[in-house]
Protein backbone atom coordinates (compact mmCIF):
# COMPACT_ATOMS: atom_id res chain seq x y z
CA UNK A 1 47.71 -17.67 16.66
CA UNK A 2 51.47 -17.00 14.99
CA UNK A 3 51.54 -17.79 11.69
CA UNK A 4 54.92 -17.54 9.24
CA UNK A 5 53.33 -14.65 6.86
CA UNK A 6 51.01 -13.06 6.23
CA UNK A 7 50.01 -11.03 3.07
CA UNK A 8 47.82 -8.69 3.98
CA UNK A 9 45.38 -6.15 2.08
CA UNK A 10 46.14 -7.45 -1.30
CA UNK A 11 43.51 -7.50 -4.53
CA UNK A 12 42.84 -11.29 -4.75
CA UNK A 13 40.59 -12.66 -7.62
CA UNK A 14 37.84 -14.92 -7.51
CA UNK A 15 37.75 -16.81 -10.46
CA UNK A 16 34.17 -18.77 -9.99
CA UNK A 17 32.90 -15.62 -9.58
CA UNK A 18 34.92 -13.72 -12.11
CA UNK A 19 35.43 -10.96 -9.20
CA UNK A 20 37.90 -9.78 -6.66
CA UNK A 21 38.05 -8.24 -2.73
CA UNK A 22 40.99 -7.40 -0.71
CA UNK A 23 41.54 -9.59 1.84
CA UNK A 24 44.77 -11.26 3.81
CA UNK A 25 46.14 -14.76 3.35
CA UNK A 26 47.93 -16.73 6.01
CA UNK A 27 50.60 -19.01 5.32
CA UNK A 28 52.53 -21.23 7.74
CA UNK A 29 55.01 -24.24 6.69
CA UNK A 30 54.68 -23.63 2.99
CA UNK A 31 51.35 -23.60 2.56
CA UNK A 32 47.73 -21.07 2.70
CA UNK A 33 46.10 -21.86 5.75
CA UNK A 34 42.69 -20.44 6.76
CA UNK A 35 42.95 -18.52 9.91
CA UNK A 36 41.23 -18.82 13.26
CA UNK A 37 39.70 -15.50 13.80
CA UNK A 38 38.66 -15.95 16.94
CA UNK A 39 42.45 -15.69 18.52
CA UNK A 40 44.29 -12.64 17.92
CA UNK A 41 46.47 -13.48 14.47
CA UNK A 42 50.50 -12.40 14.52
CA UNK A 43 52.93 -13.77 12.23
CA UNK A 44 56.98 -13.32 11.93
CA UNK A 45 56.62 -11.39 8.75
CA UNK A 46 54.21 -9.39 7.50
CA UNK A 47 53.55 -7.76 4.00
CA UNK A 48 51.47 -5.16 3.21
CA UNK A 49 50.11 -5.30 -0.36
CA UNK A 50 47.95 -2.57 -0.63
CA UNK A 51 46.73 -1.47 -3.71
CA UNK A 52 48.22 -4.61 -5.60
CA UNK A 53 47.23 -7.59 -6.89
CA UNK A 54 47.97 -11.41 -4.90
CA UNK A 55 47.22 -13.71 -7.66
CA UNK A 56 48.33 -17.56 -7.25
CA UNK A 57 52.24 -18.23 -8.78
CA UNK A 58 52.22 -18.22 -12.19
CA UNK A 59 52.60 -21.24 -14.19
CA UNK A 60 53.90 -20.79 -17.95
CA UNK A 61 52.33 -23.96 -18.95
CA UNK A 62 54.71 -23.74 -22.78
CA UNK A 63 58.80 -23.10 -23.01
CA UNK A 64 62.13 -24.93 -22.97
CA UNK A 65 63.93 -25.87 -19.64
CA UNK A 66 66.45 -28.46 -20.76
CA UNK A 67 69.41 -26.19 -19.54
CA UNK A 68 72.58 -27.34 -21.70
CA UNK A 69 70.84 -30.10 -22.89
CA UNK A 70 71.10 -28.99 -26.52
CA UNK A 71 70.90 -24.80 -27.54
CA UNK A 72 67.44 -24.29 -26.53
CA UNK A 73 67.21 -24.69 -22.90
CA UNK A 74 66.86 -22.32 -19.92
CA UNK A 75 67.78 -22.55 -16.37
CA UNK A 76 64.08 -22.14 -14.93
CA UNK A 77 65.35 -20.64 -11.99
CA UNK A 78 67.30 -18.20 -13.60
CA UNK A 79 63.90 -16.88 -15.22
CA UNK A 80 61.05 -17.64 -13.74
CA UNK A 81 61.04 -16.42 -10.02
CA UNK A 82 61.34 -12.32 -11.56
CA UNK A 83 58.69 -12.67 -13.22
CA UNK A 84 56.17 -14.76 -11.20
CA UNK A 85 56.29 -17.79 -12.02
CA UNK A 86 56.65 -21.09 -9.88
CA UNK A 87 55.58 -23.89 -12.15
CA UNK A 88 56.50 -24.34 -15.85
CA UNK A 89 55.71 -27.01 -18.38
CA UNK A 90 58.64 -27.55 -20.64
CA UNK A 91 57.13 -28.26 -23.97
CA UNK A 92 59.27 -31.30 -25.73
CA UNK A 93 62.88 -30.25 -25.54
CA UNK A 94 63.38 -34.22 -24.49
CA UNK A 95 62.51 -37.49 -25.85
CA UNK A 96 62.93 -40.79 -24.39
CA UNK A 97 66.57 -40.78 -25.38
CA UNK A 98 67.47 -37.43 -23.20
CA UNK A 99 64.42 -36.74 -20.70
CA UNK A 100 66.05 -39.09 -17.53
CA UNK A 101 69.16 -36.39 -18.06
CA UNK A 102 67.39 -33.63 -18.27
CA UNK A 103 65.71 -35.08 -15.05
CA UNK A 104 68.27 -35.13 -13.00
CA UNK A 105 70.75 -31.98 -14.32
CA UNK A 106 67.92 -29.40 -14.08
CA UNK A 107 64.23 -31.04 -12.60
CA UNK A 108 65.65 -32.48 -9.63
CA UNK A 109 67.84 -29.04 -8.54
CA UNK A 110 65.50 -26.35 -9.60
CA UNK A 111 62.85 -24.58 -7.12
CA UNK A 112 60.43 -23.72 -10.00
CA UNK A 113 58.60 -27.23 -10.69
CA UNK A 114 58.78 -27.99 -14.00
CA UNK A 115 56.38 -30.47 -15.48
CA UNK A 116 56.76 -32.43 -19.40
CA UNK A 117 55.67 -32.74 -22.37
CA UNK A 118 57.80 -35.87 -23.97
CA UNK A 119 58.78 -35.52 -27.59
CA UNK A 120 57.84 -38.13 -29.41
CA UNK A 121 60.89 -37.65 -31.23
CA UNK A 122 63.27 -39.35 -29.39
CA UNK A 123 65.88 -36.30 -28.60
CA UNK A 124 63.38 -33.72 -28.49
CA UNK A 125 64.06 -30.53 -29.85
CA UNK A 126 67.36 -29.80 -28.73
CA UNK A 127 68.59 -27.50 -31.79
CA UNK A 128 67.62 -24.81 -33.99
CA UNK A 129 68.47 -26.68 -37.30
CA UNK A 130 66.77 -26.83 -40.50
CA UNK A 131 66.13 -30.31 -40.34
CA UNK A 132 64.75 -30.18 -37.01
CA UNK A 133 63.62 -33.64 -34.99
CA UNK A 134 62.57 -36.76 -36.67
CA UNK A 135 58.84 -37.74 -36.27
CA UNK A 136 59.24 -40.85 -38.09
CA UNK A 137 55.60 -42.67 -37.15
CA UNK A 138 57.98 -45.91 -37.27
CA UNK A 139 60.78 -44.50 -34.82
CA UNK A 140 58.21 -43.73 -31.75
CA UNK A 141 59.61 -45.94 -28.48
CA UNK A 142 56.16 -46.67 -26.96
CA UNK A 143 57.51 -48.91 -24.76
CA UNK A 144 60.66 -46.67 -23.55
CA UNK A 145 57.63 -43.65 -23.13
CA UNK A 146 55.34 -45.61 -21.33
CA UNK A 147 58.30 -46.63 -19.03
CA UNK A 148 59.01 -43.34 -18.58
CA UNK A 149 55.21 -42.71 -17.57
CA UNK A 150 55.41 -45.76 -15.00
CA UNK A 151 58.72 -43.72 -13.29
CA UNK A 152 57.67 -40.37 -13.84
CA UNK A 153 54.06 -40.15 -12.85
CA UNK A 154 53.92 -37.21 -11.27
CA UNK A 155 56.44 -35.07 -13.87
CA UNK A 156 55.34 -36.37 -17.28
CA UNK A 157 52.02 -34.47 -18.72
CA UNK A 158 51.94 -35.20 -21.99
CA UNK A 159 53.30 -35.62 -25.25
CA UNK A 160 54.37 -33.41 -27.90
CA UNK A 161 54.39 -33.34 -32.00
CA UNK A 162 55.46 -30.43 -33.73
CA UNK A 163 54.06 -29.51 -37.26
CA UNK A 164 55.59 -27.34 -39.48
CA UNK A 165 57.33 -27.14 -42.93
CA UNK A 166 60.37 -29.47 -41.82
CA UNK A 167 58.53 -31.95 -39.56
CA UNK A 168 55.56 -33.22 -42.03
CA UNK A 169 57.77 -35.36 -44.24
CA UNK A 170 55.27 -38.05 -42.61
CA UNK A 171 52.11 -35.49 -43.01
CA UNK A 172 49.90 -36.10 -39.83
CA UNK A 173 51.04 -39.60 -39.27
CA UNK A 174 52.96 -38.66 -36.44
CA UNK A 175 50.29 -36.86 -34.83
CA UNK A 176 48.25 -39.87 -35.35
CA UNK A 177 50.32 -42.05 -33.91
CA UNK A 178 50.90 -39.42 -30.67
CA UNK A 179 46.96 -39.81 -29.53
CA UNK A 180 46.82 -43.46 -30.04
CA UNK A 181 49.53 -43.13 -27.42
CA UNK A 182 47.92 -41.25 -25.44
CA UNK A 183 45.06 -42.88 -25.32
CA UNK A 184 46.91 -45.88 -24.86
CA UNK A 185 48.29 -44.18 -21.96
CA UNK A 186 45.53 -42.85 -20.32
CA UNK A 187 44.06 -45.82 -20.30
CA UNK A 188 46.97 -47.68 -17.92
CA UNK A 189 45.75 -44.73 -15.67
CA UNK A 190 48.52 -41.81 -16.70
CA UNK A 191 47.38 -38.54 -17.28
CA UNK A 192 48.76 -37.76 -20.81
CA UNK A 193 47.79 -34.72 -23.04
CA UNK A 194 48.85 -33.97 -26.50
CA UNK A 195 50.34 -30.77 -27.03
CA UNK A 196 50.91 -29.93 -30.75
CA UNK A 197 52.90 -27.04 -32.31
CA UNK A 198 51.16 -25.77 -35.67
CA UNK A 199 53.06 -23.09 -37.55
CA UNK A 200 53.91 -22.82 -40.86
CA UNK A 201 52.64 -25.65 -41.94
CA UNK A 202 52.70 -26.63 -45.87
CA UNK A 203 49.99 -24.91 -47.51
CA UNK A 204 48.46 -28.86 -48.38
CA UNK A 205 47.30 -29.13 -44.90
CA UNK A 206 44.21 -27.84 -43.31
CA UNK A 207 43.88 -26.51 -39.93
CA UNK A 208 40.54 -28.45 -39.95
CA UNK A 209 42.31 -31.77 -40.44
CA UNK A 210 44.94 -31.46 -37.48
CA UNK A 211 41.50 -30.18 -34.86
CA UNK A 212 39.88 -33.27 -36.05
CA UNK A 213 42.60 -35.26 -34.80
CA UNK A 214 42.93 -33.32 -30.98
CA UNK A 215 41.14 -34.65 -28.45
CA UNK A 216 39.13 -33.07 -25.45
CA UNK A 217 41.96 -31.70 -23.08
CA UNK A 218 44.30 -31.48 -25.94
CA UNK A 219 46.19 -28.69 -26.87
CA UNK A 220 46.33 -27.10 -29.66
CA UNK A 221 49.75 -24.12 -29.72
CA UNK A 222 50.27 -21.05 -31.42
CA UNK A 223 46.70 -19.82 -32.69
CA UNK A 224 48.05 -16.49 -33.19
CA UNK A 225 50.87 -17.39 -35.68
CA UNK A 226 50.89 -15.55 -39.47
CA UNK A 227 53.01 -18.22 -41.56
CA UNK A 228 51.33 -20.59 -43.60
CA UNK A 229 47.57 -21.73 -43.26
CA UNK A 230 45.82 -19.71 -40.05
CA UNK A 231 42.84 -19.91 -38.16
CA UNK A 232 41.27 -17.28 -39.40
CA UNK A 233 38.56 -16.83 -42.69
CA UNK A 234 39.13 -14.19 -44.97
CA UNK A 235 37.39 -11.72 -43.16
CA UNK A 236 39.63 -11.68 -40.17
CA UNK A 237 36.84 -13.97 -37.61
CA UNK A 238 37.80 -17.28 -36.67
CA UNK A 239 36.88 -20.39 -38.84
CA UNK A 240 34.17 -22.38 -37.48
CA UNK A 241 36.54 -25.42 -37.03
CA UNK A 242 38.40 -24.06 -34.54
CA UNK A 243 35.46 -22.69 -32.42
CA UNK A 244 33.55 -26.17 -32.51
CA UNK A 245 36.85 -27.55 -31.65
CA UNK A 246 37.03 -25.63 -28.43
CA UNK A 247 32.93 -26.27 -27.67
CA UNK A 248 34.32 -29.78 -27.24
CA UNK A 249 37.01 -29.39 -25.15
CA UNK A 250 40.42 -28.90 -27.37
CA UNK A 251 42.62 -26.02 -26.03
CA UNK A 252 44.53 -23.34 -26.84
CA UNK A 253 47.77 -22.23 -25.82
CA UNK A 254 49.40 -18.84 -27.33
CA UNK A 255 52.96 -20.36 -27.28
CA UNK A 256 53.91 -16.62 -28.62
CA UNK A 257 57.80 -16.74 -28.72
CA UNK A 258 59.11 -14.44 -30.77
CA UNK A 259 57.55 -15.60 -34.40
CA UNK A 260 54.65 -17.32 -33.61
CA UNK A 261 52.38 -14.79 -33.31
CA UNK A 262 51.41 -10.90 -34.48
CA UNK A 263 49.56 -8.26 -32.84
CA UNK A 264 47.05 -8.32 -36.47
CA UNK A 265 46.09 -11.42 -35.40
CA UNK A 266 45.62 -11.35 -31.67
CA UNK A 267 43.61 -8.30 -31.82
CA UNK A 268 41.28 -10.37 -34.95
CA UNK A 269 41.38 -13.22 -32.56
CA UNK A 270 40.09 -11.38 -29.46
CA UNK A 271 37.74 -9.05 -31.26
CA UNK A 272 36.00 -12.37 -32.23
CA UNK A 273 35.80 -13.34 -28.98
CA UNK A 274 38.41 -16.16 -29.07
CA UNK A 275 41.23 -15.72 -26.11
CA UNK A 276 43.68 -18.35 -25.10
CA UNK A 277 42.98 -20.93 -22.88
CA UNK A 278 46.85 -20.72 -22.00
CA UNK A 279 49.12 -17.58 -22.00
CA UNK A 280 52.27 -19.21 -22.56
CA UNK A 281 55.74 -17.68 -23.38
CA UNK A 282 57.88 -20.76 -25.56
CA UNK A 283 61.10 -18.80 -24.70
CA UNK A 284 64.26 -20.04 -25.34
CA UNK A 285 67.67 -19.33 -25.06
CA UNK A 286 67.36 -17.16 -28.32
CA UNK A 287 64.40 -14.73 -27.60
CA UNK A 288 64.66 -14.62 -23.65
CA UNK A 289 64.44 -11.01 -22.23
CA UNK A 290 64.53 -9.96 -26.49
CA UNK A 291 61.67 -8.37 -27.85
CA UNK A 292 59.00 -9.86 -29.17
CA UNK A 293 60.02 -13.27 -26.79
CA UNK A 294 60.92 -11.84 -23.43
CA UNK A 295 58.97 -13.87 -21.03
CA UNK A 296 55.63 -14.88 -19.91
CA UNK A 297 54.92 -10.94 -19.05
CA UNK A 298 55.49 -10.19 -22.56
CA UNK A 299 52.32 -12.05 -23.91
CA UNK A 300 50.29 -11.38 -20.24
CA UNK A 301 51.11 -7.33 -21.23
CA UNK A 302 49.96 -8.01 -25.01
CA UNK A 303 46.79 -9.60 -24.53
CA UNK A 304 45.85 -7.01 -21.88
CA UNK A 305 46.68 -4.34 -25.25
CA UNK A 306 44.78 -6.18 -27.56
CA UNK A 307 41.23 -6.44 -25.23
CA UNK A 308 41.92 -9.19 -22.96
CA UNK A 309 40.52 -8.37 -19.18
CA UNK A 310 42.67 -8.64 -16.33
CA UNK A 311 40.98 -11.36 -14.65
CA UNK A 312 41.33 -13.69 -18.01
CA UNK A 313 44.81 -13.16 -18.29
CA UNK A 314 45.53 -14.08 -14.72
CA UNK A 315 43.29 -17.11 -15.34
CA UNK A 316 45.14 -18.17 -18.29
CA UNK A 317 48.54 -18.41 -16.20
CA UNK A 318 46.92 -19.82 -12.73
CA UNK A 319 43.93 -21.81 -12.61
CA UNK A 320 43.46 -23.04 -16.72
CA UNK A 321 47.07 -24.85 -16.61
CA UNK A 322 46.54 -26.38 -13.20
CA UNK A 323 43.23 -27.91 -13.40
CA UNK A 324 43.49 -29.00 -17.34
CA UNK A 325 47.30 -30.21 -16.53
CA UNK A 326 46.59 -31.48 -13.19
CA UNK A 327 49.20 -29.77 -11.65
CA UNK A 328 47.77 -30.38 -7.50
CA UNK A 329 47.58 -27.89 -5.07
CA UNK A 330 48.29 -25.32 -7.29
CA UNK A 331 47.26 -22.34 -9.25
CA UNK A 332 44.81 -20.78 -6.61
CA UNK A 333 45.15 -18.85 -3.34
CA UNK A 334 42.79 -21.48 -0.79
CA UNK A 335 43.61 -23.40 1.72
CA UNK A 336 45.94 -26.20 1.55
CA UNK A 337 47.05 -25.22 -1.39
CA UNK A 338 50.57 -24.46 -1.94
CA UNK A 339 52.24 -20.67 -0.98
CA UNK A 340 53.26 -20.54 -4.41
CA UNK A 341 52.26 -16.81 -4.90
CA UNK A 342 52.92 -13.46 -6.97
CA UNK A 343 52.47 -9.89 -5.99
CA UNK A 344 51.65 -7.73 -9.05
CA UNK A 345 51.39 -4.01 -9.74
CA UNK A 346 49.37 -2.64 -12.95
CA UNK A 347 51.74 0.25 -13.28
CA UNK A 348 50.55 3.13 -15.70
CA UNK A 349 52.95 3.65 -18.39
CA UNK A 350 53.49 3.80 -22.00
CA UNK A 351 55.24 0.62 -23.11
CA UNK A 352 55.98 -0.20 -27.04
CA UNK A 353 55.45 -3.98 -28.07
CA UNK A 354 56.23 -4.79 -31.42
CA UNK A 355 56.12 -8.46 -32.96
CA UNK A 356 58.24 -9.27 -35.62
CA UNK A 357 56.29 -8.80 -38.45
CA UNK A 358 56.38 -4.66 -38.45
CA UNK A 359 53.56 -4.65 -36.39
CA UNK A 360 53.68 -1.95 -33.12
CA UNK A 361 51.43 -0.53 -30.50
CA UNK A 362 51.58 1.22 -27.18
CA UNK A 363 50.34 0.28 -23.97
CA UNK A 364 48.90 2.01 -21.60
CA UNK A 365 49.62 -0.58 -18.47
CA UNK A 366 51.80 -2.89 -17.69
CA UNK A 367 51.90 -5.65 -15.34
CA UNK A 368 55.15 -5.90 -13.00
CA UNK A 369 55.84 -8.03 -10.47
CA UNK A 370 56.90 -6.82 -6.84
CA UNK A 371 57.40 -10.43 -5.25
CA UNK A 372 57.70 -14.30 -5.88
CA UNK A 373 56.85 -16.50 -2.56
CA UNK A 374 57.75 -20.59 -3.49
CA UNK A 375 56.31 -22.39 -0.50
CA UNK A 376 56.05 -19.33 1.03
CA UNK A 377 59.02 -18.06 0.89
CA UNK A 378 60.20 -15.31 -1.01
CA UNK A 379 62.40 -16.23 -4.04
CA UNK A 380 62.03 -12.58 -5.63
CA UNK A 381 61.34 -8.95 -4.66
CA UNK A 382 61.66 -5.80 -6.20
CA UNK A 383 64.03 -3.82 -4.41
CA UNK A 384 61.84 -1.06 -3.95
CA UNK A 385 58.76 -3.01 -2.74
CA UNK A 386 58.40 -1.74 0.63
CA UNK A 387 55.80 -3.84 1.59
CA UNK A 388 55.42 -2.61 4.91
CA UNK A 389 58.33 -3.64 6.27
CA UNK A 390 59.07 -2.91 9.80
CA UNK A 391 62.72 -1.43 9.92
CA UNK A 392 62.70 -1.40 13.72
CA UNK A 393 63.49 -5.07 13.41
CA UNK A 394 66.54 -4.36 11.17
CA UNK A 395 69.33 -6.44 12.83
CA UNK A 396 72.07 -3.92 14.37
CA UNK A 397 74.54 -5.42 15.23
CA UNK A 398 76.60 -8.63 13.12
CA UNK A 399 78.65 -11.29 15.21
């Protein structure tokens, strides 16, 4: 049996069992296919990915995508193939007033699938201002959002609030008003989270009164942010609110960027046992490839610093998103499920993160990615990943 690749002798995890083996995947017409064992195998390329890891394509479930659609926006293909990703969740740069256009200038032509969250806002967050959106309770187009729903099944995920110091003129009205939505939604038969920024939030508010509000399969962002109220008690562990939130069912995304989050508090969160459902990256066109923002590999690389294991940080970029976010065939290496897949190296070397609160360490390891296959076919490599490649079948002569 010929089949278009195959990877073989790569470190794949099992996440049920919370182990991994080395093993080969076959691929053929975009997608992992199990193999018939009995007939000798071939296929037109092979890789060889010894000693690295094969881990489903990433999927950076919170940043901004709306390429010149306002000053915040990335072009996802510009970013997310180099570092492993193949799906991406854009978290509210549109509204009902701006989502169709970002749609069509940037959904429709990009390889990375990008999924929604919809501001509730009705032009998103489009600028870095210091008024920011308007989450006027009264303002909300349900009936423009839930037309958006009916067209955009398959793209829209969610909603999105954001609560901070220059959004709760309404206090948590408009978050409110968001699940009622949701609910409203979910009950026409849409799938539709809430995803809800908290950081620096007025001082008047309690974390405990916005966790009340989530529902199960909500998500809670930015856990690991320093300005305002926290999450944590005085003695650095995790207040009880936000644990018996998660027992039933809320989530939590890191959203790290390049303020909303220290090392201080990641390593407090994680010593207590309390890791990120989601590893996101909320980069924008300010903090990409800057330090502390970067990309997704910036917060993968941190959490593996401040205790997180290997396998839970590859779970928090694969399978969480995909199942809670019902993404599809996505997120895991079986078959009939989409090639979307990234080659990773742990290299050994001594890397400095820093947030931007004066707080430093050193790592010890690094992840770094070798190759990006989107429906199974490579849309990044390293240029010194050999991968096994057979130079005898290097093309000689050019017509």
């Amino acid at each position: 049996m010929k089949y278009d690749l195959i990877i073989k002798n790569g470190t794949v995890f099992d996440f049920e069992c919370r182990g991994s083996s080395v093993k080969d995947l076959y691929i053929q017409d975009g997608y992992i296919v199990e193999p018939d064992l009995k007939q000798e195998t071939s296929a037109d390329r092979v890789i060889d990915a010894d000693g690295m890891l094969v881990v489903p394509g990433l999927i950076d479930e919170h940043a901004h995508w709306a390429y010149e659609i306002g000053s915040l926006g990335l072009n996802a293909d510009m970013i997310c193939p180099c570092s492993g990703v193949t799906t991406t969740v854009d978290a509210g740069s549109t509204g009902v007033e701006n989502f169709e256009a970002f749609y069509r200038s940037n959904i429709l032509r990009c390889q990375t699938d990008t999924k929604v969250y919809l501001h509730i806002s009705g032009n998103g967050v489009t600028v870095t201002a210091t008024h920011e959106e308007d989450q006027d309770p009264g303002a909300i187009d349900g009936e423009k959002i839930f037309r958006l729903f009916d067209r955009y099944p398959d793209c829209l995920r969610g909603l999105k609030v954001r609560l901070s110091q220059h959004t709760m003129q309404y206090g948590l009205e408009p978050l409110k008003a968001a699940v009622r939505l949701a609910d409203d939604l979910n009950a026409a038969g849409h799938f539709c989270t809430v995803a809800v920024h908290v950081a620096n939030i007025p001082k008047t508010v309690k974390i405990e009164e916005i966790l009340e509000l989530l529902r199960p399969g909500d998500i809670y962002t930015h856990p690991y942010q320093n300005l305002g109220p926290t999450i944590f008690n005085k003695d650095g562990t995790v207040i009880e609110a936000v644990k018996k939130a998660r027992k039933r069912g809320v989530l939590f995304s890191s959203g790290t960027g390049s303020i909303h989050w220290c090392l201080d508090h990641m390593e407090k969160a994680y010593r207590d046992g309390f890791f990120p459902d989601f590893i996101s990256s909320d980069i924008v066109d300010y903090n990409v490839y800057t330090r502390p923002g970067f990309n997704i590999l910036y917060p993968m690389c941190v959490s593996l610093l401040c205790g997180m294991s290997v396998i839970d940080i590859f779970r928090a970029v694969t399978v969480n998103p995909a199942r809670h976010l019902g993404l599809g065939k996505v997120g895991e290496l079986k078959p009939g499920y989409k090639a979307d897949i990234a080659i990773f190296e742990v290299q050994t070397r001594r890397v400095k993160f820093v947030d931007r609160f004066g707080g430093s360490a050193d790592a010890a390891q690094v992840f770094v990615p070798m190759m990006t296959l989107k429906n199974g076919k490579a849309v990044f490599r390293q240029i010194y990943f050999d991968g096994g490649y057979d130079y005898s079948k290097v093309e000689k002569n050019f017509v």
